[in-house]
PDB file of N, CA and C in Angstrom:
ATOM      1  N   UNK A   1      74.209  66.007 127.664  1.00  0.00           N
ATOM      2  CA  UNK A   1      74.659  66.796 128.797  1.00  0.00           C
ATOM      3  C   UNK A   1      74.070  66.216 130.068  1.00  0.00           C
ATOM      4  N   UNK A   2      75.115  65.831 131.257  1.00  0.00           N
ATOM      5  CA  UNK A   2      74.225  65.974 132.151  1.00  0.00           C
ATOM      6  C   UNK A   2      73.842  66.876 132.859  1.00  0.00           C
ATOM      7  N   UNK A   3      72.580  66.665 133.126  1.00  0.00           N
ATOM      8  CA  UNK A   3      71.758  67.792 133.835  1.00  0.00           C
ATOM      9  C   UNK A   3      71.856  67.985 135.386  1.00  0.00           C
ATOM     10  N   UNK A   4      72.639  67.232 136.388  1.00  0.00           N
ATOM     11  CA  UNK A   4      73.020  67.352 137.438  1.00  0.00           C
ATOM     12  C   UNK A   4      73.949  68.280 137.307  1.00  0.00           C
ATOM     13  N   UNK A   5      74.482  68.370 136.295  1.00  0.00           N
ATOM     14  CA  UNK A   5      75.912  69.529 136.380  1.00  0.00           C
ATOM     15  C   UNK A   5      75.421  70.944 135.713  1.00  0.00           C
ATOM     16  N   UNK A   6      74.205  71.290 134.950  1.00  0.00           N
ATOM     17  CA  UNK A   6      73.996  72.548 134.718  1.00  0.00           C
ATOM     18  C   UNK A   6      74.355  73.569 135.692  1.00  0.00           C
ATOM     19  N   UNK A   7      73.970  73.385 137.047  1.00  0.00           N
ATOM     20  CA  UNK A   7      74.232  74.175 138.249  1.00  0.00           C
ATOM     21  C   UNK A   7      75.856  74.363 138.208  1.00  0.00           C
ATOM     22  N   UNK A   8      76.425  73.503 138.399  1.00  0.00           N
ATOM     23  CA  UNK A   8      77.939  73.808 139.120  1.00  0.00           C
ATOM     24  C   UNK A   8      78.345  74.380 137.701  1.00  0.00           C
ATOM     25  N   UNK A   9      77.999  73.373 136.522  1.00  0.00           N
ATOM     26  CA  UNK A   9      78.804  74.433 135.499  1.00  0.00           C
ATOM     27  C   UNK A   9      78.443  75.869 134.720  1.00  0.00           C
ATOM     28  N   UNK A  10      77.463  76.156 135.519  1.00  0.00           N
ATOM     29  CA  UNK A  10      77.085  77.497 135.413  1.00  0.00           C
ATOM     30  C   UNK A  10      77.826  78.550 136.754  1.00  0.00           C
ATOM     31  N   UNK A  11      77.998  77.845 137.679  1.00  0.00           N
ATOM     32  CA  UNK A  11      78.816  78.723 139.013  1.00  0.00           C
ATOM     33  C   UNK A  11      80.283  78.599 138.431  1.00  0.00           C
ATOM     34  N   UNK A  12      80.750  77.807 137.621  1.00  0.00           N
ATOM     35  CA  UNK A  12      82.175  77.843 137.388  1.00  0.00           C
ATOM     36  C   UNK A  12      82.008  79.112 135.603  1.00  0.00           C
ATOM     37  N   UNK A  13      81.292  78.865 135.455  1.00  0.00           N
ATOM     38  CA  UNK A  13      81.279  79.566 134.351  1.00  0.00           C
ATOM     39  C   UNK A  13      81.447  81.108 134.696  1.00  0.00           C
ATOM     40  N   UNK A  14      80.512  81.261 135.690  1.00  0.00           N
ATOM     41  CA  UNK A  14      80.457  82.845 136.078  1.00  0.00           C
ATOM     42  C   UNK A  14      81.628  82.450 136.668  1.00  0.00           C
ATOM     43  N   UNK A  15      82.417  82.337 138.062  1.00  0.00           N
ATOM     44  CA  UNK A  15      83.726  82.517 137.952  1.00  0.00           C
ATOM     45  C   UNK A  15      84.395  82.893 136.744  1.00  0.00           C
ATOM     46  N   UNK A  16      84.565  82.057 135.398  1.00  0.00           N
ATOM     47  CA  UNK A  16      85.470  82.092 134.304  1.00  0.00           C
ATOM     48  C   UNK A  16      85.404  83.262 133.781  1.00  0.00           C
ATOM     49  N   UNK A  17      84.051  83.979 133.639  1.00  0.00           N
ATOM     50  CA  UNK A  17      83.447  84.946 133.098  1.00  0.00           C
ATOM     51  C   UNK A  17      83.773  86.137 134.046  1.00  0.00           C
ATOM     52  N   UNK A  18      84.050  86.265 135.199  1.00  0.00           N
ATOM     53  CA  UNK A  18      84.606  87.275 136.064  1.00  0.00           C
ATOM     54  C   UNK A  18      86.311  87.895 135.876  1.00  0.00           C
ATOM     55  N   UNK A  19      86.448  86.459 135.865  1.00  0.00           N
ATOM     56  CA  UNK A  19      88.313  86.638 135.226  1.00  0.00           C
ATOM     57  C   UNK A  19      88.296  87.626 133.488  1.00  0.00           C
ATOM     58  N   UNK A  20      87.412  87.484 132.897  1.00  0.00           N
ATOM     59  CA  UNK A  20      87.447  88.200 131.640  1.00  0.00           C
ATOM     60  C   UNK A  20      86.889  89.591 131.557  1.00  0.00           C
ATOM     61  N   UNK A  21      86.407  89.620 132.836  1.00  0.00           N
ATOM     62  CA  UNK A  21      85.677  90.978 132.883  1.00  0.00           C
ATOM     63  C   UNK A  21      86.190  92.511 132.558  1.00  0.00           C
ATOM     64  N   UNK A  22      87.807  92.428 133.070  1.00  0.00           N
ATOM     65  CA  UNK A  22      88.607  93.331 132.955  1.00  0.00           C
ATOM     66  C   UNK A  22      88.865  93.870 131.090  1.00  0.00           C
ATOM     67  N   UNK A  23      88.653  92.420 130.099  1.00  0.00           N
ATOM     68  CA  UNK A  23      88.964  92.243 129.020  1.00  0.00           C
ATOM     69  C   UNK A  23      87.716  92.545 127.901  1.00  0.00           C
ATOM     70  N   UNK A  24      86.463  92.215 128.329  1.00  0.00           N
ATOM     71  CA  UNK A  24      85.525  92.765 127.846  1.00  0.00           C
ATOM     72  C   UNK A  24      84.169  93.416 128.757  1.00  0.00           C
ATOM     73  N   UNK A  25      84.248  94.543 127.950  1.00  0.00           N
ATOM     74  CA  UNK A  25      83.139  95.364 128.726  1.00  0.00           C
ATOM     75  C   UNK A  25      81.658  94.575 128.544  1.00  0.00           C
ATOM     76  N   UNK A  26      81.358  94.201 127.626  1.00  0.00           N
ATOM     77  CA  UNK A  26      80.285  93.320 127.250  1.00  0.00           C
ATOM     78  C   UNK A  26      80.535  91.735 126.757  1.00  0.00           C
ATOM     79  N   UNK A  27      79.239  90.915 127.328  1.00  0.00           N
ATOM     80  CA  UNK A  27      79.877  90.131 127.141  1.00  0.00           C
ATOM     81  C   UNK A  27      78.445  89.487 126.129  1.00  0.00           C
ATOM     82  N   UNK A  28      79.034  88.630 124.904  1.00  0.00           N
ATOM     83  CA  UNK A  28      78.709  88.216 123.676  1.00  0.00           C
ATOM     84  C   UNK A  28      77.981  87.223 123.748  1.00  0.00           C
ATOM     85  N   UNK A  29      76.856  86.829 123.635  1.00  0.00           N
ATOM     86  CA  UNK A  29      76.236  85.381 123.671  1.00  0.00           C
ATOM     87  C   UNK A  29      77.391  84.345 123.106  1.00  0.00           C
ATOM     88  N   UNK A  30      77.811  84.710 122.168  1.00  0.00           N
ATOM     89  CA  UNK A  30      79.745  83.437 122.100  1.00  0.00           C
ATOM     90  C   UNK A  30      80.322  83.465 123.276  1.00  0.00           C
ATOM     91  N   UNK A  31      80.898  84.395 123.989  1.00  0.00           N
ATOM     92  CA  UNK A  31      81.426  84.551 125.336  1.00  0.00           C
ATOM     93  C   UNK A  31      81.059  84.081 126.100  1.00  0.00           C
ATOM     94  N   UNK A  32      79.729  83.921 126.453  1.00  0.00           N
ATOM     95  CA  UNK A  32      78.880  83.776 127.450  1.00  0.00           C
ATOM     96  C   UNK A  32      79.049  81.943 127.328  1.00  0.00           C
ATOM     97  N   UNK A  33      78.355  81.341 126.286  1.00  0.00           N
ATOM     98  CA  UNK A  33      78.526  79.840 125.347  1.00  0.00           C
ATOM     99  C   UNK A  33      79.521  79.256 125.544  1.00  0.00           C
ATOM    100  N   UNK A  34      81.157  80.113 125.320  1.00  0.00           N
ATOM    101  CA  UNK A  34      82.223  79.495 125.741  1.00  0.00           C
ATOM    102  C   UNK A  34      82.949  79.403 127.026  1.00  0.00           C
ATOM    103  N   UNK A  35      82.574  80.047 127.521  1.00  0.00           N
ATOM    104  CA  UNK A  35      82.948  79.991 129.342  1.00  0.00           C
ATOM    105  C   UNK A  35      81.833  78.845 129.873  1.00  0.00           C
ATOM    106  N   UNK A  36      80.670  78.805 129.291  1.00  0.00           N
ATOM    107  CA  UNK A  36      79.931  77.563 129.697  1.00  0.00           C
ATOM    108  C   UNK A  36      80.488  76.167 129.174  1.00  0.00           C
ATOM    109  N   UNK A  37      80.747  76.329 127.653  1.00  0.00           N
ATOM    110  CA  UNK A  37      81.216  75.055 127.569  1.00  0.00           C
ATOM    111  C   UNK A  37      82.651  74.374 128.219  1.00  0.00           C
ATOM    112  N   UNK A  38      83.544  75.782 128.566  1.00  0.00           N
ATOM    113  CA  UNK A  38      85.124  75.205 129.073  1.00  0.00           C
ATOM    114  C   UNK A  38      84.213  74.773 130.374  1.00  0.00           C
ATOM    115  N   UNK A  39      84.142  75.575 131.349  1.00  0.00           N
ATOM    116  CA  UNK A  39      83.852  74.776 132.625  1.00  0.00           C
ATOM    117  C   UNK A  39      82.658  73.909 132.571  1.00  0.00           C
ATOM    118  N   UNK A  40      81.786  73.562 131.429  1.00  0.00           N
ATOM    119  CA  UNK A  40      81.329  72.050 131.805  1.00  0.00           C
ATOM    120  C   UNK A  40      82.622  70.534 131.339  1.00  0.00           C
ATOM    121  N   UNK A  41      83.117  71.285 130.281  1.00  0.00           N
ATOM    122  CA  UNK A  41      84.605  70.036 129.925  1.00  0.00           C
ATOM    123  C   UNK A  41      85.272  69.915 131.443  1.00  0.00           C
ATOM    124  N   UNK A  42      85.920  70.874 131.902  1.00  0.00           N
ATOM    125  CA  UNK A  42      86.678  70.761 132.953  1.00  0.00           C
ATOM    126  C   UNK A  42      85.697  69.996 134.073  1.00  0.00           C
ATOM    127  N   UNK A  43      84.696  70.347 134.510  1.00  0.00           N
ATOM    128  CA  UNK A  43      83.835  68.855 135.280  1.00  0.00           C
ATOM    129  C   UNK A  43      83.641  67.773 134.946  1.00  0.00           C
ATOM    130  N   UNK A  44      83.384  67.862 133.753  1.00  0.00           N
ATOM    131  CA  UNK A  44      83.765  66.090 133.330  1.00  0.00           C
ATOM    132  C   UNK A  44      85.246  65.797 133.501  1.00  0.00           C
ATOM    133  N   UNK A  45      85.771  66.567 133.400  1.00  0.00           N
ATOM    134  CA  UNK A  45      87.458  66.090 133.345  1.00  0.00           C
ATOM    135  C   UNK A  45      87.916  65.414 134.876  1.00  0.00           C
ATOM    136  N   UNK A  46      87.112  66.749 135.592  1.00  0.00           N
ATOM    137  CA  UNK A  46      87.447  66.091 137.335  1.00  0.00           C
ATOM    138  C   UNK A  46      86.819  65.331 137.642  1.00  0.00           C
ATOM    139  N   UNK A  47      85.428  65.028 137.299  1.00  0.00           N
ATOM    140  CA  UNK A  47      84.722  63.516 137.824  1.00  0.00           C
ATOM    141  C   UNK A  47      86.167  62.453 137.126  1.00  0.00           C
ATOM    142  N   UNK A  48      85.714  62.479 135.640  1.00  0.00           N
ATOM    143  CA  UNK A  48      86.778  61.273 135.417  1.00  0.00           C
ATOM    144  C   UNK A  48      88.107  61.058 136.165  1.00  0.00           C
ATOM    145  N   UNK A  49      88.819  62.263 136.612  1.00  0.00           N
ATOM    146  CA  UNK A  49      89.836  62.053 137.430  1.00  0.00           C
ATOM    147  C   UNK A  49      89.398  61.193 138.422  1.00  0.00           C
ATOM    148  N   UNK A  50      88.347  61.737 139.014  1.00  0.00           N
ATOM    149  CA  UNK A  50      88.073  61.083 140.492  1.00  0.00           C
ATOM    150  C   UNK A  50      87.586  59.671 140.334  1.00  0.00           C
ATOM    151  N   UNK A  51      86.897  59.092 139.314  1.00  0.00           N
ATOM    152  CA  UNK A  51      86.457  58.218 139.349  1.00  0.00           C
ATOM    153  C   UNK A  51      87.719  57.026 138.683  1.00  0.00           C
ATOM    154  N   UNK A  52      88.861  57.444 138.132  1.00  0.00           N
ATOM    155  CA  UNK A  52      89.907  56.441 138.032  1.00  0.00           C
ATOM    156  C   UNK A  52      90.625  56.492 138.997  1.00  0.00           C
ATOM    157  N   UNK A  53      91.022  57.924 139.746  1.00  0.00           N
ATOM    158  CA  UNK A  53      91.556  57.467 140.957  1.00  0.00           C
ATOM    159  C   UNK A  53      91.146  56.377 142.508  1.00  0.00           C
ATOM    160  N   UNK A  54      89.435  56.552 142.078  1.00  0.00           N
ATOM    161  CA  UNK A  54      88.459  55.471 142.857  1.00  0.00           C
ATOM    162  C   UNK A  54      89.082  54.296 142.692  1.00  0.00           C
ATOM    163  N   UNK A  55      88.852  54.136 141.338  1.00  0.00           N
ATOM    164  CA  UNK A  55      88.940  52.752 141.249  1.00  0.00           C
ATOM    165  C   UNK A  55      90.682  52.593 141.282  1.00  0.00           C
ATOM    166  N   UNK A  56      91.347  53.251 140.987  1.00  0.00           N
ATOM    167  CA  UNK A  56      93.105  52.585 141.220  1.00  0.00           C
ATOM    168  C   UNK A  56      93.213  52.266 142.824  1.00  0.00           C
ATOM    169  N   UNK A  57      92.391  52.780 144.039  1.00  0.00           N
ATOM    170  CA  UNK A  57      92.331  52.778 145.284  1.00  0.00           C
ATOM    171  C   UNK A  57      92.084  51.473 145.585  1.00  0.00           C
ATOM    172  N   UNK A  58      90.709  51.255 145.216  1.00  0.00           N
ATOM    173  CA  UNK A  58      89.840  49.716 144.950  1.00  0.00           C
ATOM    174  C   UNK A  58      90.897  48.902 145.024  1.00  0.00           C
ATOM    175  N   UNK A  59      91.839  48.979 144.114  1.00  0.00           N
ATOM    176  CA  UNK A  59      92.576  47.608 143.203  1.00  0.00           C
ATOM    177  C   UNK A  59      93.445  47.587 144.792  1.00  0.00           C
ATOM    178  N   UNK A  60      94.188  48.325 145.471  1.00  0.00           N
ATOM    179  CA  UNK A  60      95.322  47.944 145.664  1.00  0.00           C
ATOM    180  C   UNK A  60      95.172  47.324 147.510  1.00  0.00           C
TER     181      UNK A  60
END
């Protein structure tokens, strides 16, 4: 894991975890685990975006 991203993917997590709020009154150490793990995937997903769109920029 990187550890530069604990922060942001803990602020996206609580976002994720706000959207479910309506759906559970409590929320489950699983719940809690999986809203952390989607929004740390989804930051890796957008660095990698950003960093191939870097470099397709580079090339041209």
């Amino acid at each position: 894991m990187k550890q530069e991203l604990i922060g942001p993917t803990a602020t996206l997590a609580a976002a994720l975890l706000s959207n479910l709020e309506d759906e559970h009154s409590e929320f489950t150490p699983a719940i809690v685990a999986n809203a952390f793990e989607e929004a740390y995937f989804m930051l890796l997903e957008g660095i990698q975006r950003v960093d191939s769109e870097i470099a397709r920029r580079e090339k041209l």
